[in-house]
PDB file of N, CA and C in Angstrom:
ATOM      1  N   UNK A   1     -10.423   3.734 -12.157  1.00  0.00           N
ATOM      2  CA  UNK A   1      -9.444   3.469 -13.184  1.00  0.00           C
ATOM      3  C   UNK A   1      -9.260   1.968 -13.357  1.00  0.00           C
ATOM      4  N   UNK A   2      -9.293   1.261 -12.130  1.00  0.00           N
ATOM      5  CA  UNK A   2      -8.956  -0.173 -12.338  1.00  0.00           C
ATOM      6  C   UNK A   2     -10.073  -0.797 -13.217  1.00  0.00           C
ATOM      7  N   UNK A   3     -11.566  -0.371 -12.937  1.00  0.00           N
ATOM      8  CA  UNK A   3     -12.715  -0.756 -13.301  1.00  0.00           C
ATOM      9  C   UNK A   3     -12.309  -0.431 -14.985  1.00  0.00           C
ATOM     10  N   UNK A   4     -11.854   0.781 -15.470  1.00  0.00           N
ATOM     11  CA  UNK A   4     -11.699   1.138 -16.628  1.00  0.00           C
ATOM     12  C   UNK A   4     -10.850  -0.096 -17.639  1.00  0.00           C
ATOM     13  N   UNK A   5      -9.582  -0.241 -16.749  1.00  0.00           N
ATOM     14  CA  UNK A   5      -9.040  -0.920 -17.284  1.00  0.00           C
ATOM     15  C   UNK A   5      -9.087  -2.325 -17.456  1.00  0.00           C
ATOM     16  N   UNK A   6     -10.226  -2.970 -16.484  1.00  0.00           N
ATOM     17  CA  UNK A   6     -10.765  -4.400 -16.466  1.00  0.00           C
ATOM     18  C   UNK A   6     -11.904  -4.258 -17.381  1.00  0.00           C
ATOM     19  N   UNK A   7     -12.411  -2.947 -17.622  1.00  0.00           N
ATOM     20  CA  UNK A   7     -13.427  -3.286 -18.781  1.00  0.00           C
ATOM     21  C   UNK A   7     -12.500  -3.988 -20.463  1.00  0.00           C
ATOM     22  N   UNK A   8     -11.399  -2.928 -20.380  1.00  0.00           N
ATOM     23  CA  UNK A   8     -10.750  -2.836 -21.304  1.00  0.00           C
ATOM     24  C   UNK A   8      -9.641  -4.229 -22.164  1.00  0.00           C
ATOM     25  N   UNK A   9      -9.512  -4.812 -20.693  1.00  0.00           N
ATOM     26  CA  UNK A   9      -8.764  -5.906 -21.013  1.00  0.00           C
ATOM     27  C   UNK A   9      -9.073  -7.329 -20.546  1.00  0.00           C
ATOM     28  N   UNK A  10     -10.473  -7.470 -21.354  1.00  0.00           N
ATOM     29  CA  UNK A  10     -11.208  -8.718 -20.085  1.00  0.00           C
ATOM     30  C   UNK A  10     -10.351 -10.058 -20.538  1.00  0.00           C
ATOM     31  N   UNK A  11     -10.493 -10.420 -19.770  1.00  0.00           N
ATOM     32  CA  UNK A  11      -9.851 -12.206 -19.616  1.00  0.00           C
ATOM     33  C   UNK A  11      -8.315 -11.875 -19.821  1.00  0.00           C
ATOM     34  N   UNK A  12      -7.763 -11.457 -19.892  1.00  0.00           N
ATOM     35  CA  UNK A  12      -6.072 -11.465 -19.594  1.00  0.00           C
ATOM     36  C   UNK A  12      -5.477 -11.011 -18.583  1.00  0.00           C
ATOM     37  N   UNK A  13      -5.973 -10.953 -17.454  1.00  0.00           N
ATOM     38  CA  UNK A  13      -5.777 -10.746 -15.883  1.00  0.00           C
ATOM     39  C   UNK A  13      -4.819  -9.971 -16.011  1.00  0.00           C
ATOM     40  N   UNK A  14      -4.888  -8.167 -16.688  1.00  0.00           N
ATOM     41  CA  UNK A  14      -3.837  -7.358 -16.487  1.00  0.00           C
ATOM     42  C   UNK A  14      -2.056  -7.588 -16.720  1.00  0.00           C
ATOM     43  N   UNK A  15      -2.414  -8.771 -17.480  1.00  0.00           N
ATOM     44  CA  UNK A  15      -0.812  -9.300 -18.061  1.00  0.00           C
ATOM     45  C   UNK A  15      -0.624  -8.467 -19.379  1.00  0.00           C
ATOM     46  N   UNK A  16      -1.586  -8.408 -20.147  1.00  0.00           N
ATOM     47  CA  UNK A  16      -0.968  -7.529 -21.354  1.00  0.00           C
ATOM     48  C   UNK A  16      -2.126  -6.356 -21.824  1.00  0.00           C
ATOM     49  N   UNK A  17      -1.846  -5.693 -22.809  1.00  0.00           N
ATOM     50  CA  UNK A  17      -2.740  -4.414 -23.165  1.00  0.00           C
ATOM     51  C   UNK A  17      -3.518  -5.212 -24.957  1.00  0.00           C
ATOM     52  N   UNK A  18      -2.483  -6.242 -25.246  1.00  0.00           N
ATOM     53  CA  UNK A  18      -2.823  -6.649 -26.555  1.00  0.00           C
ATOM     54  C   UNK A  18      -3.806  -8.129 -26.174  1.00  0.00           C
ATOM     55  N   UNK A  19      -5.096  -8.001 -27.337  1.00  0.00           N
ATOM     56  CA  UNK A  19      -6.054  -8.966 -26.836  1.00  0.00           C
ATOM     57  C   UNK A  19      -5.599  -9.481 -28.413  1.00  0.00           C
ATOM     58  N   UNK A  20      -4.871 -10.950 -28.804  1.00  0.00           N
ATOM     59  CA  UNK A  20      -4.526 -11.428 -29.530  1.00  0.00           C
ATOM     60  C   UNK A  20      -6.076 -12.339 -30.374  1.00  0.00           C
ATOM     61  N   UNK A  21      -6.852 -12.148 -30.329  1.00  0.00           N
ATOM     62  CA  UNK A  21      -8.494 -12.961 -30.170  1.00  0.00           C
ATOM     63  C   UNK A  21      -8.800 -11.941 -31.161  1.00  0.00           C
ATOM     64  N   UNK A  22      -8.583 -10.364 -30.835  1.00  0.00           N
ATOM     65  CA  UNK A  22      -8.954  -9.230 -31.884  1.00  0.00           C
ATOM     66  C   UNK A  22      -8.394  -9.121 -33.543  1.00  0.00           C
ATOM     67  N   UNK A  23      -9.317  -8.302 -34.137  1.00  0.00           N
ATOM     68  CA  UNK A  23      -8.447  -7.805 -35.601  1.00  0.00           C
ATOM     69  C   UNK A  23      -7.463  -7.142 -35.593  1.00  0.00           C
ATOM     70  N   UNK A  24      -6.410  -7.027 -36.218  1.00  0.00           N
ATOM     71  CA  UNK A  24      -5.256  -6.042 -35.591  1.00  0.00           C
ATOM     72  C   UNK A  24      -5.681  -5.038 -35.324  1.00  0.00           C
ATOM     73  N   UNK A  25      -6.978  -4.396 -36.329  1.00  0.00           N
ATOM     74  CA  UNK A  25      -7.062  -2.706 -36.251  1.00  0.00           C
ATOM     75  C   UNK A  25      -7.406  -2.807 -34.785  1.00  0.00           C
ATOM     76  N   UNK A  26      -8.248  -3.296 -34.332  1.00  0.00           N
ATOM     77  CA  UNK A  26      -9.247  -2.914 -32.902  1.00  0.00           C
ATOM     78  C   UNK A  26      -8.432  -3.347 -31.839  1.00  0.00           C
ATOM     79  N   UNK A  27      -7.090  -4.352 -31.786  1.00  0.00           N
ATOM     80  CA  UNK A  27      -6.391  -4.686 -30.935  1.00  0.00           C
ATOM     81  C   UNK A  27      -5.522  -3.201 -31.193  1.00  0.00           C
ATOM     82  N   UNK A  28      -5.150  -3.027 -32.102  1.00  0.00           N
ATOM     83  CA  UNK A  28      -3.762  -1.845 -31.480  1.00  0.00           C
ATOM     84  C   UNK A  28      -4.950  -0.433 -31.678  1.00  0.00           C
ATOM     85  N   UNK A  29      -6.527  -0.394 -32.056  1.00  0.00           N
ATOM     86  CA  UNK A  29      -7.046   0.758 -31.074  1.00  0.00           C
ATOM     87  C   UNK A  29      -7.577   1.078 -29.536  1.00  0.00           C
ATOM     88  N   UNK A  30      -7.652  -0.743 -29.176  1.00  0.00           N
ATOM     89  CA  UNK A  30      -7.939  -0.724 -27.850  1.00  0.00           C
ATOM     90  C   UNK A  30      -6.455  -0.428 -26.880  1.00  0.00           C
ATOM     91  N   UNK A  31      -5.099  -0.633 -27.595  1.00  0.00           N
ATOM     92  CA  UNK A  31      -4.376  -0.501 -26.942  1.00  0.00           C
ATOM     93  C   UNK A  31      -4.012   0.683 -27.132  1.00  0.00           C
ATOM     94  N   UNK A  32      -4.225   1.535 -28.305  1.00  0.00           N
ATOM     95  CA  UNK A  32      -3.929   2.939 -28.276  1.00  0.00           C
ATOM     96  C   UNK A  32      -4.744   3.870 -27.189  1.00  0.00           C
ATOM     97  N   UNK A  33      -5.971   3.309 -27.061  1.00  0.00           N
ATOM     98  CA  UNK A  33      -6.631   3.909 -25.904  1.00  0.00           C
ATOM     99  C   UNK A  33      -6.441   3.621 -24.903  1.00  0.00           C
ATOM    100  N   UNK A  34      -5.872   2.492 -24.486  1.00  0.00           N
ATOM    101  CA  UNK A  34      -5.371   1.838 -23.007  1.00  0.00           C
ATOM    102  C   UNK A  34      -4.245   2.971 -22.978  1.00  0.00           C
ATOM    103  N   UNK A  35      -3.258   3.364 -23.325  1.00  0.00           N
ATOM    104  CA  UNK A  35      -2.302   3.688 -23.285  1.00  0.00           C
ATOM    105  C   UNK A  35      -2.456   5.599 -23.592  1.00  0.00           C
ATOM    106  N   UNK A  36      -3.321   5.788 -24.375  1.00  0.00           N
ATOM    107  CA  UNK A  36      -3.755   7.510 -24.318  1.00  0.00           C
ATOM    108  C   UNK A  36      -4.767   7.717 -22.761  1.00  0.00           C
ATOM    109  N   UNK A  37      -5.337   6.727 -21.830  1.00  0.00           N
ATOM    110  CA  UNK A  37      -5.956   6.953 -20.773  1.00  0.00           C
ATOM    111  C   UNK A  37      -4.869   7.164 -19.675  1.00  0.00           C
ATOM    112  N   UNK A  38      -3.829   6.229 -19.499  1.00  0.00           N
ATOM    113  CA  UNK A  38      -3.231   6.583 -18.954  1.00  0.00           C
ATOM    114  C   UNK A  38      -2.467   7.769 -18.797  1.00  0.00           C
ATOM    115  N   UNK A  39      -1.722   7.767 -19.637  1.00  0.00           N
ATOM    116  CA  UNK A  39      -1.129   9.039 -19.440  1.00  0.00           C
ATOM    117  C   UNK A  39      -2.134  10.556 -18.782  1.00  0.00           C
ATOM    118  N   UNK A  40      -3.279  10.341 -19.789  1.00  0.00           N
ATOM    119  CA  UNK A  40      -4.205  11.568 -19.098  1.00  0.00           C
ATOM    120  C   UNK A  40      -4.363  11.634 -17.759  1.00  0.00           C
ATOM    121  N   UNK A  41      -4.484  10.196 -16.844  1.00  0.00           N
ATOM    122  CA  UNK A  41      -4.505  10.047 -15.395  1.00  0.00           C
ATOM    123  C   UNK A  41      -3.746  10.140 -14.656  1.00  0.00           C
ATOM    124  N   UNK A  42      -2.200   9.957 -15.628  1.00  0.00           N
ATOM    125  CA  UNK A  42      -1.114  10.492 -14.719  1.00  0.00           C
ATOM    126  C   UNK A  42      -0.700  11.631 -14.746  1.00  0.00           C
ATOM    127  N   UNK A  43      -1.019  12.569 -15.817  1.00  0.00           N
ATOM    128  CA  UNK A  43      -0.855  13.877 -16.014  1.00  0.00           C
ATOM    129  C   UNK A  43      -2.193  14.680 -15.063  1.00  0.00           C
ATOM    130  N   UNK A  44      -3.271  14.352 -14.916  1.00  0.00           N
ATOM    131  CA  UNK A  44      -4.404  14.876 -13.916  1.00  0.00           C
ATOM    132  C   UNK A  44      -3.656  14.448 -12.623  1.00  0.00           C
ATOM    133  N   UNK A  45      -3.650  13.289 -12.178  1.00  0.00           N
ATOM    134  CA  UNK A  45      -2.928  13.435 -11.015  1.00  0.00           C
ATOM    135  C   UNK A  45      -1.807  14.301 -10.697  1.00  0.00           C
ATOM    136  N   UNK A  46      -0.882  14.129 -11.828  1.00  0.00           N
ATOM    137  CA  UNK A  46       0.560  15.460 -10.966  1.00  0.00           C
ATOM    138  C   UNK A  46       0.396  16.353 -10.499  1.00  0.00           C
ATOM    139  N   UNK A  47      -1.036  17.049 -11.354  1.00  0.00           N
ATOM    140  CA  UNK A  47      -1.941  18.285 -11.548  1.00  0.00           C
ATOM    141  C   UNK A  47      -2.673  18.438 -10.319  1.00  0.00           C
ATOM    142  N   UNK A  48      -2.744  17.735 -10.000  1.00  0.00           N
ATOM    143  CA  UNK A  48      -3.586  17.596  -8.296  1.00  0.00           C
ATOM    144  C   UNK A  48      -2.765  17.622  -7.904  1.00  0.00           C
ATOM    145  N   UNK A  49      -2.003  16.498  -7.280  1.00  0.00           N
ATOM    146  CA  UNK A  49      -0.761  16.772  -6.515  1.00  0.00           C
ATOM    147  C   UNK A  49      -0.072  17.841  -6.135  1.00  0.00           C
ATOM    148  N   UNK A  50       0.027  18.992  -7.103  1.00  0.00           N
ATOM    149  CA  UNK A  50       0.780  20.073  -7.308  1.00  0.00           C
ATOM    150  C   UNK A  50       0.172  20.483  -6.339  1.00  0.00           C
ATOM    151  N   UNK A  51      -1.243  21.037  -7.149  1.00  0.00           N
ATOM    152  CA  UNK A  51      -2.282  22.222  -6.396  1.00  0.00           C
ATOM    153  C   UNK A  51      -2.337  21.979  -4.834  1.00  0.00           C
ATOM    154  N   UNK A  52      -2.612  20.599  -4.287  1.00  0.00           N
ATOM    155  CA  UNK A  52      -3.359  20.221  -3.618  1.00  0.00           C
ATOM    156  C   UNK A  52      -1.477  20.681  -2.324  1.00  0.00           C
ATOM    157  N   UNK A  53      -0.506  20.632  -2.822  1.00  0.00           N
ATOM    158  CA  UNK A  53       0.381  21.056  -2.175  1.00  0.00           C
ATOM    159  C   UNK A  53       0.609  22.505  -2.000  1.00  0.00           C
ATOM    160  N   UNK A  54       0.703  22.943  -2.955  1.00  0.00           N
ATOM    161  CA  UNK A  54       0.738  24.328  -3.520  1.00  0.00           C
ATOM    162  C   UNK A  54      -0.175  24.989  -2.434  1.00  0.00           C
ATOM    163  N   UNK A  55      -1.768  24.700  -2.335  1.00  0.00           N
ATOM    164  CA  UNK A  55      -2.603  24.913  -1.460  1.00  0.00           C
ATOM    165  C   UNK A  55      -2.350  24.856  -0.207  1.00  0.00           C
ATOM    166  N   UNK A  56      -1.595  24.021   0.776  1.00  0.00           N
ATOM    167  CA  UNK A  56      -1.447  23.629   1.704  1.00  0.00           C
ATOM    168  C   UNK A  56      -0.469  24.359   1.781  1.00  0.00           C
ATOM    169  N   UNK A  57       0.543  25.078   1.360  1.00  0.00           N
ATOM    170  CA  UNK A  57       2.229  25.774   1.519  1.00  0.00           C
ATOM    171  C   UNK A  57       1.168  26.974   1.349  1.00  0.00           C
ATOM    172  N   UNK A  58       0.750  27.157   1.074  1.00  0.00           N
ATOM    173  CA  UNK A  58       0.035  28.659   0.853  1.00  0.00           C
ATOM    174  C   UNK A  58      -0.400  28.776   1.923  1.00  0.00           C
ATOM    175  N   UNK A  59      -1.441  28.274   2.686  1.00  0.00           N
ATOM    176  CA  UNK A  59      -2.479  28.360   4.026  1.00  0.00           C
ATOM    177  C   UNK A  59      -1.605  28.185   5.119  1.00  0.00           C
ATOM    178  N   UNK A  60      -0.739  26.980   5.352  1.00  0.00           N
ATOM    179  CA  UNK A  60       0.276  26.448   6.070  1.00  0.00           C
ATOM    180  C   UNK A  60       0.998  27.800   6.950  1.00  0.00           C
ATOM    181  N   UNK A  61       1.877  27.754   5.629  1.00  0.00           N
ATOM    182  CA  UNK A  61       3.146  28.207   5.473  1.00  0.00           C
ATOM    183  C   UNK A  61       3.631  29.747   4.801  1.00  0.00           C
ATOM    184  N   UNK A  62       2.276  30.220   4.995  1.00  0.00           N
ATOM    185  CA  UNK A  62       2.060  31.509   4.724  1.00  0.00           C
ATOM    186  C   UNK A  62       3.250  32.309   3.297  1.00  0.00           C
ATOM    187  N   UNK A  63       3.114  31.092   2.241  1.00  0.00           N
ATOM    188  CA  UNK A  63       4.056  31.339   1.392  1.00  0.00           C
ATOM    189  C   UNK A  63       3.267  32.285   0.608  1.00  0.00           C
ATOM    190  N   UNK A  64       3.711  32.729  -0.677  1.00  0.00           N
ATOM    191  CA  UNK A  64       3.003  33.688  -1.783  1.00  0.00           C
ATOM    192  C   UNK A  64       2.627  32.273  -2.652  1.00  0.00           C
ATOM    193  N   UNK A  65       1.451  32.902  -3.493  1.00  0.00           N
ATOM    194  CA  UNK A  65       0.842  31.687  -4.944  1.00  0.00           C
ATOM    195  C   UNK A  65       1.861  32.046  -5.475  1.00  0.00           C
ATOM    196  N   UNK A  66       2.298  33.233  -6.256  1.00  0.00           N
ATOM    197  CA  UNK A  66       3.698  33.572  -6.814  1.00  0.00           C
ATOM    198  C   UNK A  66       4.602  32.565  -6.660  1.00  0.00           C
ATOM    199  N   UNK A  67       5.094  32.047  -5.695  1.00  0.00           N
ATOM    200  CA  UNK A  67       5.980  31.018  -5.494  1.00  0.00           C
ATOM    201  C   UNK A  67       5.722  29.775  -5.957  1.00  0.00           C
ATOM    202  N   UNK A  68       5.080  29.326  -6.566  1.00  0.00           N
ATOM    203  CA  UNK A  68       3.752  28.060  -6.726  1.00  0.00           C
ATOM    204  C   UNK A  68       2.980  28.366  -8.465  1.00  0.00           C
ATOM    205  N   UNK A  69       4.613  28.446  -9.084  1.00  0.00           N
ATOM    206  CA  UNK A  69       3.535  28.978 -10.686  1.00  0.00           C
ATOM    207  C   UNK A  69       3.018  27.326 -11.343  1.00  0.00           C
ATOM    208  N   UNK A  70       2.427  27.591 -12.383  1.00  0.00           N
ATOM    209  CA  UNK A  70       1.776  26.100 -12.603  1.00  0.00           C
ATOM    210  C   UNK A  70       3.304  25.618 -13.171  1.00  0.00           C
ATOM    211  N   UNK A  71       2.370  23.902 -12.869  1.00  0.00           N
ATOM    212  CA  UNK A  71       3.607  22.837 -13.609  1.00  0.00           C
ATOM    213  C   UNK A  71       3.749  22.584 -14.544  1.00  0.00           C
ATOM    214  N   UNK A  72       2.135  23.093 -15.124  1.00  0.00           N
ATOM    215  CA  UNK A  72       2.039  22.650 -17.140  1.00  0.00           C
ATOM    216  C   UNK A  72       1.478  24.086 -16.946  1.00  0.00           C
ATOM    217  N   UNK A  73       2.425  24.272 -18.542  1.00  0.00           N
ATOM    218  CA  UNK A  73       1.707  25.769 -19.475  1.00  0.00           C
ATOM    219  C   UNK A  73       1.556  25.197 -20.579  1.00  0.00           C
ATOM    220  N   UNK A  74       0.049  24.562 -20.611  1.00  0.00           N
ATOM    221  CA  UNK A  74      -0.228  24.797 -21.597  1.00  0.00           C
ATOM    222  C   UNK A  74       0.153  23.887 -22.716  1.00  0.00           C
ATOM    223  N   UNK A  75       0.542  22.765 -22.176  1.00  0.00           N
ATOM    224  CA  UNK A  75       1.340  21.691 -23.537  1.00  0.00           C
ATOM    225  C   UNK A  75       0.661  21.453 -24.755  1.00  0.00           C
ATOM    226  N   UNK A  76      -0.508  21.537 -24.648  1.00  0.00           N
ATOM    227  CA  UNK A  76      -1.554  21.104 -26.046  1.00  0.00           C
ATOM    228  C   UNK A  76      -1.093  22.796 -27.045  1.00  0.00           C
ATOM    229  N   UNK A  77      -0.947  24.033 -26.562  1.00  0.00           N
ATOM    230  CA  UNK A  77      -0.786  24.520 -27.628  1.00  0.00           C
ATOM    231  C   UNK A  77       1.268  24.709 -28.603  1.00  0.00           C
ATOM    232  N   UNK A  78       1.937  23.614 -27.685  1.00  0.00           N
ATOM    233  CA  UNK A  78       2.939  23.416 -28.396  1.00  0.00           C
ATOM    234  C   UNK A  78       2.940  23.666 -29.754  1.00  0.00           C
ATOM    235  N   UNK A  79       4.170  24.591 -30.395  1.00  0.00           N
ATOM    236  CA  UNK A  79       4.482  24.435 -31.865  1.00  0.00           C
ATOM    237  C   UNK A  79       5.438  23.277 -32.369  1.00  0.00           C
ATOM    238  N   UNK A  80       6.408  23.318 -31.319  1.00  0.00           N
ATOM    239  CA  UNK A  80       7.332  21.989 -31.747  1.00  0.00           C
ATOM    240  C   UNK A  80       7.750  21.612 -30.217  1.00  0.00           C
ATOM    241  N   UNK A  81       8.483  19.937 -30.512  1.00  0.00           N
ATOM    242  CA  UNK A  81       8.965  19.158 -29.459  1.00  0.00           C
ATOM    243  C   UNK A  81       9.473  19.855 -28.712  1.00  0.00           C
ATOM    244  N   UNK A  82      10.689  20.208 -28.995  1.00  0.00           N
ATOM    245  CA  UNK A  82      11.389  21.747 -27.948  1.00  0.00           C
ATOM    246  C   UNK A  82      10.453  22.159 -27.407  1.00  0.00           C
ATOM    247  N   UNK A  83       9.975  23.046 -27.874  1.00  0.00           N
ATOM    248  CA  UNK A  83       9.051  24.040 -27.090  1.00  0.00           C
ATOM    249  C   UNK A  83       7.971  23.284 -25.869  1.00  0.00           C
ATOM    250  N   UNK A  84       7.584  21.580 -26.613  1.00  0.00           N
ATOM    251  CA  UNK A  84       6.606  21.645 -25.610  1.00  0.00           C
ATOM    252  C   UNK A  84       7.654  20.462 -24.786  1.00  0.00           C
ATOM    253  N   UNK A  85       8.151  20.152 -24.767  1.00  0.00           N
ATOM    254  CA  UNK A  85       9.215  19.649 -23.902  1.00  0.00           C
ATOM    255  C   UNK A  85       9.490  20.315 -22.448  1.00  0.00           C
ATOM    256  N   UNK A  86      10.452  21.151 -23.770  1.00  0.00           N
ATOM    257  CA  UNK A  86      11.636  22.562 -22.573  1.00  0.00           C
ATOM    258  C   UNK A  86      10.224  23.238 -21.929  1.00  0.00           C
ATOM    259  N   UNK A  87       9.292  23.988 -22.742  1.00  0.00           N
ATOM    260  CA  UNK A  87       8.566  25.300 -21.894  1.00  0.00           C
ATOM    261  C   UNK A  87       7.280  24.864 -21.427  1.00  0.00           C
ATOM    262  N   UNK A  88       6.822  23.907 -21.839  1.00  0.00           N
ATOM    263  CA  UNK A  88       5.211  23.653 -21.518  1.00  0.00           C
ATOM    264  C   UNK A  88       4.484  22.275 -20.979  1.00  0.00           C
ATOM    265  N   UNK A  89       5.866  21.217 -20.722  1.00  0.00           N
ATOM    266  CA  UNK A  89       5.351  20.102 -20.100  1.00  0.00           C
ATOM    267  C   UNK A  89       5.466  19.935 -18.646  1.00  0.00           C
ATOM    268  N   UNK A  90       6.774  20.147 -17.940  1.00  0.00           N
ATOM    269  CA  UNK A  90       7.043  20.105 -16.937  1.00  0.00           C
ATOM    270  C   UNK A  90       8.184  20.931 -16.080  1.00  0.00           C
ATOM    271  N   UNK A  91       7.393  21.594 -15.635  1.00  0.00           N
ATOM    272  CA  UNK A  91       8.119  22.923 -14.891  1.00  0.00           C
ATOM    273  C   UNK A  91       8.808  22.860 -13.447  1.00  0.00           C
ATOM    274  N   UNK A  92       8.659  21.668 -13.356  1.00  0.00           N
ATOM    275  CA  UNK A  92       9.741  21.550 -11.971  1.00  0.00           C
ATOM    276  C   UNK A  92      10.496  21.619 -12.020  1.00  0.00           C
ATOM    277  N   UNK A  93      11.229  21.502 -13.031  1.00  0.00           N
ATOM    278  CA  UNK A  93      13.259  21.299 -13.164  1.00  0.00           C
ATOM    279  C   UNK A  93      13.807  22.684 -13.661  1.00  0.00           C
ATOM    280  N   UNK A  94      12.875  23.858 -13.959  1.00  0.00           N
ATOM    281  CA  UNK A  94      12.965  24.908 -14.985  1.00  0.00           C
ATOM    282  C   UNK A  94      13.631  25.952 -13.954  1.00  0.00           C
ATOM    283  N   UNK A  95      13.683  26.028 -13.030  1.00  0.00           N
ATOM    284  CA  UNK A  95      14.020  27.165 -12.400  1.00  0.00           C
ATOM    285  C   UNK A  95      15.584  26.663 -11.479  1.00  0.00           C
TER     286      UNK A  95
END
């Protein structure tokens, strides 16, 4: 990821996402992509995190998977904010 993001933002030693040297379009698409990568890496990580616990309370701790439902349902097929907010982004706080 770091490699990703030093490709992405050369010569500004990780101080900003905007390369002022660029055309606007390609400065705010390199930063739209700086900023759509992340999130995907922090949303894959939680996603690990979960499992990789979830897994371990299971084998461990002789819990049920039942106990251990996923953390995302599914957010990409949201109809509206509500919905993918409240039911389909983050399921830790839901119960």
């Amino acid at each position: 990821m770091v490699l990703i993001m030093a490709a992405l933002t050369p010569g500004s030693n990780g101080q900003t996402i905007f390369d002022p040297s660029l055309p606007p379009l390609l400065r705010y698409l390199r930063s739209s992509i700086i900023t759509a990568l992340t999130g995907f890496v922090g949303w894959i990580l939680m996603e690990l995190l979960y499992h990789f616990v979830a897994f371990v309370c299971t084998l461990l701790f002789q819990q049920q998977p039942s106990q251990w439902p996923p953390v995302f349902d599914h957010p990409w097929f949201s109809t509206s904010l509500a919905g993918f907010w409240g039911r389909n982004w983050y399921q830790f706080y839901r119960e």
